[in-house]
PDB file of N, CA and C in Angstrom:
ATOM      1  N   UNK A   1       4.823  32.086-128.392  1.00  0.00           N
ATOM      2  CA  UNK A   1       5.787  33.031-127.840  1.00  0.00           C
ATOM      3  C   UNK A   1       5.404  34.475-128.138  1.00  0.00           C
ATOM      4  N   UNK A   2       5.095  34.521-129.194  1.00  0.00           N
ATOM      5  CA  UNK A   2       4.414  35.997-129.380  1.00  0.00           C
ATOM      6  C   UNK A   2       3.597  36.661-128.471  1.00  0.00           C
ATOM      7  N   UNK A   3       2.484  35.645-128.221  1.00  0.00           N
ATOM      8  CA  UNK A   3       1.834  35.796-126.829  1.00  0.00           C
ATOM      9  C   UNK A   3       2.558  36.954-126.253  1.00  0.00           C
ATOM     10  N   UNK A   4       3.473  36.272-125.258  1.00  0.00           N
ATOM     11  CA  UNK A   4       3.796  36.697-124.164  1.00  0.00           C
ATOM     12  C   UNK A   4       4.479  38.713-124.890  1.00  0.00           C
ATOM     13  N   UNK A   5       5.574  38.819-125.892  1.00  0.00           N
ATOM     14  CA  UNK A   5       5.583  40.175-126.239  1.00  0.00           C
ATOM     15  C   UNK A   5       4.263  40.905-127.011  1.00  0.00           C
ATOM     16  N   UNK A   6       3.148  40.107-127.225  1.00  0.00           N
ATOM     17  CA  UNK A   6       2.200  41.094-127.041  1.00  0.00           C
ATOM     18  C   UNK A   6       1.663  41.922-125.598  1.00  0.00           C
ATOM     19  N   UNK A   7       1.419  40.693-125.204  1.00  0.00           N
ATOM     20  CA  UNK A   7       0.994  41.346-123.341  1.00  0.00           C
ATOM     21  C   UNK A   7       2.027  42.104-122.987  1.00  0.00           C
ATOM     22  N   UNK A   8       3.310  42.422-123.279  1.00  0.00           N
ATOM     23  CA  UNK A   8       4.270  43.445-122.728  1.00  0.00           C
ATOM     24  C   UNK A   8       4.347  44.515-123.634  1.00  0.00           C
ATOM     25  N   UNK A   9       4.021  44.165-124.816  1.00  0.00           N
ATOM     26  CA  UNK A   9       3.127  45.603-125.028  1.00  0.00           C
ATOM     27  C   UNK A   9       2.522  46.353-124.988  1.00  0.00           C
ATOM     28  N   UNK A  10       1.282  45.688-124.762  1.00  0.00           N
ATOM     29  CA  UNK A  10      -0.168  46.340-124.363  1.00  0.00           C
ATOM     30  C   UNK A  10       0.174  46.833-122.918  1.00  0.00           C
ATOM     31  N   UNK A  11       0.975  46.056-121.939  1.00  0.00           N
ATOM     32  CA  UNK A  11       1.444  46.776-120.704  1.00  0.00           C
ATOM     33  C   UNK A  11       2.541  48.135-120.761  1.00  0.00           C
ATOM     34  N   UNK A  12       3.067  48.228-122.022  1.00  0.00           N
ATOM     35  CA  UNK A  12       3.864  49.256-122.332  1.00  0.00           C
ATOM     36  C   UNK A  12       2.966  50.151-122.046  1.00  0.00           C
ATOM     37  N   UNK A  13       1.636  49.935-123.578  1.00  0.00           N
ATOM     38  CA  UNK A  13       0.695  51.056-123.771  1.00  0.00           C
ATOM     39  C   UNK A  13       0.048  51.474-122.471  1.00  0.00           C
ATOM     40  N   UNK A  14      -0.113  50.540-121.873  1.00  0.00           N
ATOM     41  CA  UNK A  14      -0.673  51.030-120.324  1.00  0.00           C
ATOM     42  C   UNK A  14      -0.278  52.194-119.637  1.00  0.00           C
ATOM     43  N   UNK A  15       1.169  51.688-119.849  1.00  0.00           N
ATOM     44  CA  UNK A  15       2.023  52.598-119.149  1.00  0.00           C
ATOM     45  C   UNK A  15       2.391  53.872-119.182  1.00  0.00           C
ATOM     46  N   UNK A  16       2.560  54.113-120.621  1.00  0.00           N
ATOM     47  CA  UNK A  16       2.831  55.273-121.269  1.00  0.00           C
ATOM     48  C   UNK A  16       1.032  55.946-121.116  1.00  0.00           C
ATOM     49  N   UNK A  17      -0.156  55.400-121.363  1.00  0.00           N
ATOM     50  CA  UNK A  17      -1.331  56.451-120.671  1.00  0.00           C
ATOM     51  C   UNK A  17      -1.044  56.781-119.653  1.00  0.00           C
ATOM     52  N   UNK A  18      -1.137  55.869-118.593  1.00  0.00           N
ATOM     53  CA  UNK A  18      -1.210  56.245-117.030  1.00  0.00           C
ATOM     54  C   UNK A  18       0.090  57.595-116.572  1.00  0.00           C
ATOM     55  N   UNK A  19       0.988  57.425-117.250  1.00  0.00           N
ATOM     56  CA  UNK A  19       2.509  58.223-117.396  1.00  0.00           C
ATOM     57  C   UNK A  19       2.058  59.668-117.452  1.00  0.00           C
ATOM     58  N   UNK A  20       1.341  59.530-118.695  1.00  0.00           N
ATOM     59  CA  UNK A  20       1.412  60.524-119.357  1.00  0.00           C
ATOM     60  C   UNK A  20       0.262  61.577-119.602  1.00  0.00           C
ATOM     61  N   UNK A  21      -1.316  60.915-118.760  1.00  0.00           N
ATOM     62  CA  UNK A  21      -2.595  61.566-118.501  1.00  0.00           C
ATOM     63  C   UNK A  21      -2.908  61.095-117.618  1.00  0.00           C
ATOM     64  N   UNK A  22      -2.972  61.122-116.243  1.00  0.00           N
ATOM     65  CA  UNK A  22      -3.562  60.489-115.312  1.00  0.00           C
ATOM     66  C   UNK A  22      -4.907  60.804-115.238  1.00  0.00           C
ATOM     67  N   UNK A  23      -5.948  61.898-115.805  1.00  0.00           N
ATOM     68  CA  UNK A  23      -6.645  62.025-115.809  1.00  0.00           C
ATOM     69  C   UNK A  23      -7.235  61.197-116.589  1.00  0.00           C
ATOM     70  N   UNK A  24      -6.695  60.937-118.071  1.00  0.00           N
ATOM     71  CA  UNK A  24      -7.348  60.446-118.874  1.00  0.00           C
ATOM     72  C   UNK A  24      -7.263  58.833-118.679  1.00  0.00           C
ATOM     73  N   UNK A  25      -6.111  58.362-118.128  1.00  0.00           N
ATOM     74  CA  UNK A  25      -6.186  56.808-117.835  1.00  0.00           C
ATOM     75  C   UNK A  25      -7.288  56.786-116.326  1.00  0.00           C
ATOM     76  N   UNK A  26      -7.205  56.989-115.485  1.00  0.00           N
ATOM     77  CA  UNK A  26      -8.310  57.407-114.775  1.00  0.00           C
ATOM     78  C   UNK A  26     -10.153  57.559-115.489  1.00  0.00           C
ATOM     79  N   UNK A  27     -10.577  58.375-116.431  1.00  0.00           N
ATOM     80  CA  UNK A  27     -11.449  58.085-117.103  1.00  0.00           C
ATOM     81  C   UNK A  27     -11.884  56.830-117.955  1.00  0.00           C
ATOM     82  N   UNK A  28     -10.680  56.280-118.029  1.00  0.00           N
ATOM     83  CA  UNK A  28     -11.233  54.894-118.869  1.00  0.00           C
ATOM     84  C   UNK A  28     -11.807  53.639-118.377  1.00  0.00           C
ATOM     85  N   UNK A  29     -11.239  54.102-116.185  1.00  0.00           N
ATOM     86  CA  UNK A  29     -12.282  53.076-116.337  1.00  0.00           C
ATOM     87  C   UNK A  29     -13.142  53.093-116.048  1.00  0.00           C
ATOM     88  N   UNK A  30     -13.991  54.162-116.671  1.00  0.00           N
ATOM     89  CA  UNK A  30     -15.738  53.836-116.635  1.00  0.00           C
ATOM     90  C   UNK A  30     -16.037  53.146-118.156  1.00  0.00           C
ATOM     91  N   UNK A  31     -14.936  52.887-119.006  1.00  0.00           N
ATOM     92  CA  UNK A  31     -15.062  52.017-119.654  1.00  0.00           C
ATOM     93  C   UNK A  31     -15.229  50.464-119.862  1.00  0.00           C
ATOM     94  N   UNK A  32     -15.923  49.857-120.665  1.00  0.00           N
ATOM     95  CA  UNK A  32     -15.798  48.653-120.364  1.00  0.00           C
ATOM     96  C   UNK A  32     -14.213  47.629-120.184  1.00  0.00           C
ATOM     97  N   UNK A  33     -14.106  47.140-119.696  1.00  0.00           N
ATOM     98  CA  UNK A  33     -12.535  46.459-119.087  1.00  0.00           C
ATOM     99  C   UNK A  33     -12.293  45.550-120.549  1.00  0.00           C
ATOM    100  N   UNK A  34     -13.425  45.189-121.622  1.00  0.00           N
ATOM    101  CA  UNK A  34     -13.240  44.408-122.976  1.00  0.00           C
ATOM    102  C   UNK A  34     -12.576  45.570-124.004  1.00  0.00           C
ATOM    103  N   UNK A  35     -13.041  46.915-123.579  1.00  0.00           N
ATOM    104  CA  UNK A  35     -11.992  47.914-124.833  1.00  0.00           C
ATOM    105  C   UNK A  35     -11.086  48.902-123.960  1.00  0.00           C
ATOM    106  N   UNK A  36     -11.115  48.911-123.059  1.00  0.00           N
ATOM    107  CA  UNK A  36     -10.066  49.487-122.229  1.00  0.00           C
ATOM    108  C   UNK A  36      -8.579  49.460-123.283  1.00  0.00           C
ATOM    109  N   UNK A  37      -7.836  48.142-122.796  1.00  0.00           N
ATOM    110  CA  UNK A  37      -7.095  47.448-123.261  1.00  0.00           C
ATOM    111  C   UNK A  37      -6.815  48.497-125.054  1.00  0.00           C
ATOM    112  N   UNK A  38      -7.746  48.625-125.730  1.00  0.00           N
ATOM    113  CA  UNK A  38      -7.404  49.030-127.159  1.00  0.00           C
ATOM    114  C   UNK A  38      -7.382  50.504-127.240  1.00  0.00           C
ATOM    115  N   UNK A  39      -7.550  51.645-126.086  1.00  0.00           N
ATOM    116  CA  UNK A  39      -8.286  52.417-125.702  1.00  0.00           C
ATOM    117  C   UNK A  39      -6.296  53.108-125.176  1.00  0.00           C
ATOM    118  N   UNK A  40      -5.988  52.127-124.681  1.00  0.00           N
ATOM    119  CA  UNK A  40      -4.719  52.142-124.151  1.00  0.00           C
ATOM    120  C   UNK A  40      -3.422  52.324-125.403  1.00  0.00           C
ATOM    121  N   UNK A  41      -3.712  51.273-126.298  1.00  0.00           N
ATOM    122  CA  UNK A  41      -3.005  51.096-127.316  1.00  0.00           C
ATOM    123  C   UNK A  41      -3.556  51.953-128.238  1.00  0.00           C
ATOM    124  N   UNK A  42      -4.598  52.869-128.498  1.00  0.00           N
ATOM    125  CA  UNK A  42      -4.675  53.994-129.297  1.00  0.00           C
ATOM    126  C   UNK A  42      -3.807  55.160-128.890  1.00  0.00           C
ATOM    127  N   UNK A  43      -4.082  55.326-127.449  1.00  0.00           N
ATOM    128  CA  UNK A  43      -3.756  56.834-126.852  1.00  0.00           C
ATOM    129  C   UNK A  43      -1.975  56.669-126.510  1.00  0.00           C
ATOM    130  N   UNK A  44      -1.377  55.417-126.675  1.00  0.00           N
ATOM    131  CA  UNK A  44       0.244  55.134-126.820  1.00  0.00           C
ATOM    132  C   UNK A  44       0.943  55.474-128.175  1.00  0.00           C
ATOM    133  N   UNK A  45      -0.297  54.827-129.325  1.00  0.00           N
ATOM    134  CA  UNK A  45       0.118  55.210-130.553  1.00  0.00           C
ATOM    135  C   UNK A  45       0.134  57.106-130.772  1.00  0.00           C
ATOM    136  N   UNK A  46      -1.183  57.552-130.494  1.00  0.00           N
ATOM    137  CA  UNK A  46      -0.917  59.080-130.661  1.00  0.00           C
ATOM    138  C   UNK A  46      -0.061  59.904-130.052  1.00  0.00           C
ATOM    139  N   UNK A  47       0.184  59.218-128.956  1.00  0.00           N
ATOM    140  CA  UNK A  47       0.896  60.360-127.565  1.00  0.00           C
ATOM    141  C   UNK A  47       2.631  60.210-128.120  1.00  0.00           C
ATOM    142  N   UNK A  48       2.861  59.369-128.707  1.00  0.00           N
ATOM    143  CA  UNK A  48       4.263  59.074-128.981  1.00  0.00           C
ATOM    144  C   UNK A  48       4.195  59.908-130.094  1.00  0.00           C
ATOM    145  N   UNK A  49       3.863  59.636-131.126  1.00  0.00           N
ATOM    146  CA  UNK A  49       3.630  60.950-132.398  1.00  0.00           C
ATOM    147  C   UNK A  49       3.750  61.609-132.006  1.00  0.00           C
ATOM    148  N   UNK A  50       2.694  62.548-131.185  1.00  0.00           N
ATOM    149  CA  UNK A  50       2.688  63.765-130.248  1.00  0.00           C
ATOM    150  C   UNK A  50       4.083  64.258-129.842  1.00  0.00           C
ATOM    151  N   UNK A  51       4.564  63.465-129.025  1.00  0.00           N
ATOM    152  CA  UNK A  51       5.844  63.862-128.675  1.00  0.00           C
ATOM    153  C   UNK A  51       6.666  64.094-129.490  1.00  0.00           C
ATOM    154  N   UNK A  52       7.255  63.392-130.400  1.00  0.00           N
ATOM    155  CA  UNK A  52       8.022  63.654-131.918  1.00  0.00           C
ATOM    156  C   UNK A  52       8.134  64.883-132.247  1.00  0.00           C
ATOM    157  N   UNK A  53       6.599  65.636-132.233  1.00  0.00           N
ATOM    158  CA  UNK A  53       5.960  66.739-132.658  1.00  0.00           C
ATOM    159  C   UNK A  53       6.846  67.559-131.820  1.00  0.00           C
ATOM    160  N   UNK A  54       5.727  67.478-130.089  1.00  0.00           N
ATOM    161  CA  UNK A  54       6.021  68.456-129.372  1.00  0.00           C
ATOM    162  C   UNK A  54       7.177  68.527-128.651  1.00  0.00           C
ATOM    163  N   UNK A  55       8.268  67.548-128.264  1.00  0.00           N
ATOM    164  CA  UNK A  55       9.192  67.338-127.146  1.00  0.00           C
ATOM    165  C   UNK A  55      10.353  67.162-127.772  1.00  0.00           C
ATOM    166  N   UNK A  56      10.800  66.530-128.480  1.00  0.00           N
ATOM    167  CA  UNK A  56      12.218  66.136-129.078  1.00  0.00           C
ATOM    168  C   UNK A  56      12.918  67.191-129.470  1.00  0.00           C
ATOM    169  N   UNK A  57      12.753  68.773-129.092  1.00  0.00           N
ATOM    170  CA  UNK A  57      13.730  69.800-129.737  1.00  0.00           C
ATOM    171  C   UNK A  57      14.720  69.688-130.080  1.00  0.00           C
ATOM    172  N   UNK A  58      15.653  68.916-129.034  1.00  0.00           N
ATOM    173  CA  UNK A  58      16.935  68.782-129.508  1.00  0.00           C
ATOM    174  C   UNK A  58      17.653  67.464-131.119  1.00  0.00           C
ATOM    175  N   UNK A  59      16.379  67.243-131.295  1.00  0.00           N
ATOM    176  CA  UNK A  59      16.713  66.163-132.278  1.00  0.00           C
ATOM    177  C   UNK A  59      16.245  66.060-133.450  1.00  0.00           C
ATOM    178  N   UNK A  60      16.672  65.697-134.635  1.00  0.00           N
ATOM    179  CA  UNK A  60      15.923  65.667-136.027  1.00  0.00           C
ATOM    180  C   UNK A  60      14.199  65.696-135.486  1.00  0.00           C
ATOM    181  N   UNK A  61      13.096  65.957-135.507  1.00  0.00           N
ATOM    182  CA  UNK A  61      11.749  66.154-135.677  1.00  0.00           C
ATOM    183  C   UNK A  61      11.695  65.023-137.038  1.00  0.00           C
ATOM    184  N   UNK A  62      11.980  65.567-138.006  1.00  0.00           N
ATOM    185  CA  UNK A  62      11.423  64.953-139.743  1.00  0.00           C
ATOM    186  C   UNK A  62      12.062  63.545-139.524  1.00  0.00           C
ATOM    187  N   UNK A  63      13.287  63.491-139.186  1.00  0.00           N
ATOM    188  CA  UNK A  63      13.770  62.057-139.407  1.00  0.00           C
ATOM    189  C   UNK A  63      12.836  61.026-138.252  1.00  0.00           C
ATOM    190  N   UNK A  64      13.011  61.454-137.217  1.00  0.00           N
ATOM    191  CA  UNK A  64      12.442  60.831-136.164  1.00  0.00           C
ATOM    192  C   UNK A  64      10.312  60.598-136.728  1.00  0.00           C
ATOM    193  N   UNK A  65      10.087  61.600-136.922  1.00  0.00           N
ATOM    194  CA  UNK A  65       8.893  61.138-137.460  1.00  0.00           C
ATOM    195  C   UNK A  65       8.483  60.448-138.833  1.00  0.00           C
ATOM    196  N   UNK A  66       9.549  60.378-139.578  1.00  0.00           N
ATOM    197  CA  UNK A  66       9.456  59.826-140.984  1.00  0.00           C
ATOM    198  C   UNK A  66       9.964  58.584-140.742  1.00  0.00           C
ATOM    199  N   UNK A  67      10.716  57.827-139.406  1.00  0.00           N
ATOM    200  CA  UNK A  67      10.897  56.297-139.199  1.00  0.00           C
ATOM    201  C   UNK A  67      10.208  55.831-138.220  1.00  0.00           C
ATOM    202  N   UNK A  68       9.345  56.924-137.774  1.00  0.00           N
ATOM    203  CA  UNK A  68       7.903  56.216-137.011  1.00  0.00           C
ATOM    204  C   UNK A  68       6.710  55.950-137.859  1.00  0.00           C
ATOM    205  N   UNK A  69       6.739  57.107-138.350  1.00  0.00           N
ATOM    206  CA  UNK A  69       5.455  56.751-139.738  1.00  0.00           C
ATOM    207  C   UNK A  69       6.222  55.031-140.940  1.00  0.00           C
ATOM    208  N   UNK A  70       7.546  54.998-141.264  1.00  0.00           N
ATOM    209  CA  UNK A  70       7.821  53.603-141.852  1.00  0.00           C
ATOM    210  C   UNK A  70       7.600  52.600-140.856  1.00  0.00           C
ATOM    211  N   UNK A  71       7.660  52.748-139.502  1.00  0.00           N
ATOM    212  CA  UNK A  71       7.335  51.560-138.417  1.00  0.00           C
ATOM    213  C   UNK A  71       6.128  51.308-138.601  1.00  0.00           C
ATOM    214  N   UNK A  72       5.406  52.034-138.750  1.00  0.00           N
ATOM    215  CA  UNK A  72       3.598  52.252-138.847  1.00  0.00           C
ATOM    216  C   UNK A  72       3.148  51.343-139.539  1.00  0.00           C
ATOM    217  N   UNK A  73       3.614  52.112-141.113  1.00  0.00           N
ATOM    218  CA  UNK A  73       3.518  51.435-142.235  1.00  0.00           C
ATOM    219  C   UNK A  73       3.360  49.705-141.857  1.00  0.00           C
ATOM    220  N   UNK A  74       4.709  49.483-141.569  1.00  0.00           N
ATOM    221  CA  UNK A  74       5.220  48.285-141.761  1.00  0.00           C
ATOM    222  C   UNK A  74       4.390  47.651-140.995  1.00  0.00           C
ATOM    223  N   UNK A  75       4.125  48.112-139.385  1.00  0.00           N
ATOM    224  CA  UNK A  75       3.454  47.132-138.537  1.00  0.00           C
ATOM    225  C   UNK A  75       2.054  46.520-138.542  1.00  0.00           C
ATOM    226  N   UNK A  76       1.087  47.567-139.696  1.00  0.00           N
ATOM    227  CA  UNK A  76       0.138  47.604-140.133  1.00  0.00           C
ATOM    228  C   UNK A  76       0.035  46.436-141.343  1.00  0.00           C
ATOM    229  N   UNK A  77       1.057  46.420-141.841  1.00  0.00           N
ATOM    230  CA  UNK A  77       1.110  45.487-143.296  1.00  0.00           C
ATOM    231  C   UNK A  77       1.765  44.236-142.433  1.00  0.00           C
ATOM    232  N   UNK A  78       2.541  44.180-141.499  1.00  0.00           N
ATOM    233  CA  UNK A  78       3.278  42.665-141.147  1.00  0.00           C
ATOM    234  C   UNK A  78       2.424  42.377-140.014  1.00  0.00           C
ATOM    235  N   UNK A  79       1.336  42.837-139.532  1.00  0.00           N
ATOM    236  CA  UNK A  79       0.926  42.565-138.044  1.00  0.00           C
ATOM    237  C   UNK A  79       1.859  42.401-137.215  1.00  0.00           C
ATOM    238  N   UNK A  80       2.849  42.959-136.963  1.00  0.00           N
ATOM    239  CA  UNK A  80       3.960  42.560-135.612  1.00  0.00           C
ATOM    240  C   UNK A  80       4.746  44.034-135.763  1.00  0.00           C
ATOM    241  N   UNK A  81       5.502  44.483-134.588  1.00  0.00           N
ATOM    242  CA  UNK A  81       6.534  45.759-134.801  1.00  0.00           C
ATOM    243  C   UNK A  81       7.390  45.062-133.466  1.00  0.00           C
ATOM    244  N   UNK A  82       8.440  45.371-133.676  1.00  0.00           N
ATOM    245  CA  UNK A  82       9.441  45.449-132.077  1.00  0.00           C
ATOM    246  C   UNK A  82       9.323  46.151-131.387  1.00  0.00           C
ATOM    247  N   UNK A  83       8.714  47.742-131.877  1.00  0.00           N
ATOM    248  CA  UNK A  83       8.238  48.633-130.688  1.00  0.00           C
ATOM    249  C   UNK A  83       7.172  48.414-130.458  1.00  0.00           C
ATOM    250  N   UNK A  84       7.231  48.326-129.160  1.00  0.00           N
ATOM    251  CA  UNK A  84       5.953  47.520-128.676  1.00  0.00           C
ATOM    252  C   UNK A  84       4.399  48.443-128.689  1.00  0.00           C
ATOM    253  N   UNK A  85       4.610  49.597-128.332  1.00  0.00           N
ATOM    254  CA  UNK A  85       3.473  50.984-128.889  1.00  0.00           C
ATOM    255  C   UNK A  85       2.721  50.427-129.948  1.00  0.00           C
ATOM    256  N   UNK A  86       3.699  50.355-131.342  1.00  0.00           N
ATOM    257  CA  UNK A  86       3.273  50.548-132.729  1.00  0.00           C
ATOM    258  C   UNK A  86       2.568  48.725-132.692  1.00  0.00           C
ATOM    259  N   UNK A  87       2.992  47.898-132.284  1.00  0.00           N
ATOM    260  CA  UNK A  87       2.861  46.519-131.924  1.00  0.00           C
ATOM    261  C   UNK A  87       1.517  46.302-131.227  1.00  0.00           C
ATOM    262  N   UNK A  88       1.425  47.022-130.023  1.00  0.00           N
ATOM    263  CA  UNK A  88      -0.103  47.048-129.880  1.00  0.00           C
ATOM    264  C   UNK A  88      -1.098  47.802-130.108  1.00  0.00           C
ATOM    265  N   UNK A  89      -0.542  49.081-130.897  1.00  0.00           N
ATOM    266  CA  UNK A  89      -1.832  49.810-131.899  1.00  0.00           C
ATOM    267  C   UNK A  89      -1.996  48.814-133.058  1.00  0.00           C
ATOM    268  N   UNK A  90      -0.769  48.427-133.953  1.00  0.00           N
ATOM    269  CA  UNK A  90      -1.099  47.434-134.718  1.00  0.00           C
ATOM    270  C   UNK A  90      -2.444  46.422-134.326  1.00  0.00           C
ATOM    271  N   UNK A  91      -2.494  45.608-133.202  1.00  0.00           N
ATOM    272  CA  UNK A  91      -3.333  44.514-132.870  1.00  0.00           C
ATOM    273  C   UNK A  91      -4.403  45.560-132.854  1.00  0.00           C
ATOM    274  N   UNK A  92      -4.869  46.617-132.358  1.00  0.00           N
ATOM    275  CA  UNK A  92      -5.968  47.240-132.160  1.00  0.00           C
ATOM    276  C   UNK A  92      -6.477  47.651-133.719  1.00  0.00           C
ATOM    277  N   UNK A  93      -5.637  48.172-134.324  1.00  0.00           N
ATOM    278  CA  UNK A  93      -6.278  48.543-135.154  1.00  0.00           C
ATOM    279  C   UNK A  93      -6.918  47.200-136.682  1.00  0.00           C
ATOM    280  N   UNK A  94      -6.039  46.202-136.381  1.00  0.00           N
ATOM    281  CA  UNK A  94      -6.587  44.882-137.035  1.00  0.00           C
ATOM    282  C   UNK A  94      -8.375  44.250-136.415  1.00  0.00           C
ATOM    283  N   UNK A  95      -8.060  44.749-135.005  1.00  0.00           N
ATOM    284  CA  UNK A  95      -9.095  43.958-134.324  1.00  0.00           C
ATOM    285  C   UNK A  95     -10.234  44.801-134.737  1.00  0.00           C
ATOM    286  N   UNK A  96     -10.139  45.875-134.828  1.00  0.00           N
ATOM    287  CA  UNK A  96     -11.192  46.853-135.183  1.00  0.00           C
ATOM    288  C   UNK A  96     -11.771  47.206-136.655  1.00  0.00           C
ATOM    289  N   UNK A  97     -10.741  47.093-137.399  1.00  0.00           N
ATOM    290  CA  UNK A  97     -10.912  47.169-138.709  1.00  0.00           C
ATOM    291  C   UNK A  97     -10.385  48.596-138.880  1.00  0.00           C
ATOM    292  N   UNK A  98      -9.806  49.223-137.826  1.00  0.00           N
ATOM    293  CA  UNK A  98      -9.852  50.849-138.248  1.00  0.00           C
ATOM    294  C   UNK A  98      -9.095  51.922-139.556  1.00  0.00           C
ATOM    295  N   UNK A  99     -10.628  51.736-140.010  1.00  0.00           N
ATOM    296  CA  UNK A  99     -10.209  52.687-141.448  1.00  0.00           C
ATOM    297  C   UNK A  99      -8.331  53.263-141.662  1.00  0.00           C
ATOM    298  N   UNK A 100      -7.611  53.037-142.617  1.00  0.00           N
ATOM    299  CA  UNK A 100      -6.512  53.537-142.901  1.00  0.00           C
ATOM    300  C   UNK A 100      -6.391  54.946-142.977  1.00  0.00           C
ATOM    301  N   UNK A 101      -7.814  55.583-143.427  1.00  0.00           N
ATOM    302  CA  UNK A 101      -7.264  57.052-143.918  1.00  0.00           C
ATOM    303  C   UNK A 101      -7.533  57.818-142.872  1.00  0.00           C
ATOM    304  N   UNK A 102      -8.250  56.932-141.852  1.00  0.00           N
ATOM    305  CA  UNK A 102      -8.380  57.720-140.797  1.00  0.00           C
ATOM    306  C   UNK A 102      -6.777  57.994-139.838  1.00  0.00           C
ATOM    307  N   UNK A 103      -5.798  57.016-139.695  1.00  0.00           N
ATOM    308  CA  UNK A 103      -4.999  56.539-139.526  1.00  0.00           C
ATOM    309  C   UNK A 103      -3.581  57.609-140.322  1.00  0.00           C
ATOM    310  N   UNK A 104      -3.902  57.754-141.381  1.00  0.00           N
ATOM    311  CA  UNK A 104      -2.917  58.346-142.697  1.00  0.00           C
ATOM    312  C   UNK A 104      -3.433  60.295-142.002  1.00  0.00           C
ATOM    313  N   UNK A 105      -4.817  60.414-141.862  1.00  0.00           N
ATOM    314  CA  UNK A 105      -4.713  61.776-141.468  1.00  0.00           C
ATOM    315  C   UNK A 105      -4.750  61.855-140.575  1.00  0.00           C
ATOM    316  N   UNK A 106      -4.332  61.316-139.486  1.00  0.00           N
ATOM    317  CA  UNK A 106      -4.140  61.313-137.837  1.00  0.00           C
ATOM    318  C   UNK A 106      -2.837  61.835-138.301  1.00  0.00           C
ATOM    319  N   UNK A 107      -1.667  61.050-139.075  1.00  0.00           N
ATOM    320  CA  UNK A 107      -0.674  61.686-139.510  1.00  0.00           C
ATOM    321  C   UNK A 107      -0.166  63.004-139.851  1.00  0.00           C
ATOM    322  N   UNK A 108      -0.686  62.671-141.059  1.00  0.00           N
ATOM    323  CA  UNK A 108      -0.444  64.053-141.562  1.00  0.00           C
ATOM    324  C   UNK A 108      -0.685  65.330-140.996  1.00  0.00           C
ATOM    325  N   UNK A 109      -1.695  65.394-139.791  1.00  0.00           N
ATOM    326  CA  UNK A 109      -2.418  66.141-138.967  1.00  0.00           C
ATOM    327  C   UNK A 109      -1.196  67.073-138.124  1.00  0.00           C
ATOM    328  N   UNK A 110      -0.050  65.632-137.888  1.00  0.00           N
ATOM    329  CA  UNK A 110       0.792  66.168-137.156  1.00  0.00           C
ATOM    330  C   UNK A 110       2.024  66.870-137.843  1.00  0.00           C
TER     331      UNK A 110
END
C-alpha cells in the first residue's frame, strides 16, 4: 500500500516543478528518464523551503519553517512523511545516500 502514496508523491513533486519552473522542468528532460524522477523530488523539497522563505508574508516564517525542518528531520530518520514533498525527497535522498550536511546547510542557507 505504500506503493501506491509513494507514486502520488513523486507525482506531487512533479507537479510542484512543472508549476513552478517551466523552464526548468522542461530542461530535465534531456535528462535521463532513470533520475528525472529524483531530480523532481529534490527541486519540490527546495522550492517549498524557498517559499516559507520567500512567499508566506502573511504568516509566522520561523514557525512554519521550524515544522518543516522537524518534518525533515523526521522523514529522513522514519523513511516515510505524510507530506508527500518531504516523502519523496526522503526516498531520494535514501536512494542516493545524500550526505546530511549537505542537506543541514541547504537549511540553514535559508
Amino acid at each position: 500500500m505504500k506503493d501506491t502514496f509513494d507514486q502520488v508523491s513523486y507525482q506531487c513533486s512533479k507537479i510542484v516543478t512543472k508549476r513552478y519552473s517551466t523552464s526548468f522542468a522542461l530542461a530535465t528532460k534531456m535528462l535521463h528518464s532513470s533520475i528525472r524522477g529524483h531530480i523532481y523530488n529534490i527541486y519540490g523539497f527546495v522550492r517549498f523551503a524557498d517559499e516559507i522563505v520567500d512567499t508566506f508574508h502573511d504568516y509566522d516564517k520561523e514557525v512554519l519553517f521550524d515544522k518543516f525542518e522537524e518534518e525533515l528531520e523526521s522523514s529522513l530518520r522514519d523513511k516515510i512523511s505524510l507530506n508527500p514533498i518531504l516523502n519523496s525527497f526522503q526516498h531520494t535522498y535514501h536512494t542516493y545516500n545524500i550526505p546530511k550536511h549537505l542537506v543541514d546547510s541547504f537549511m540553514k542557507s535559508m
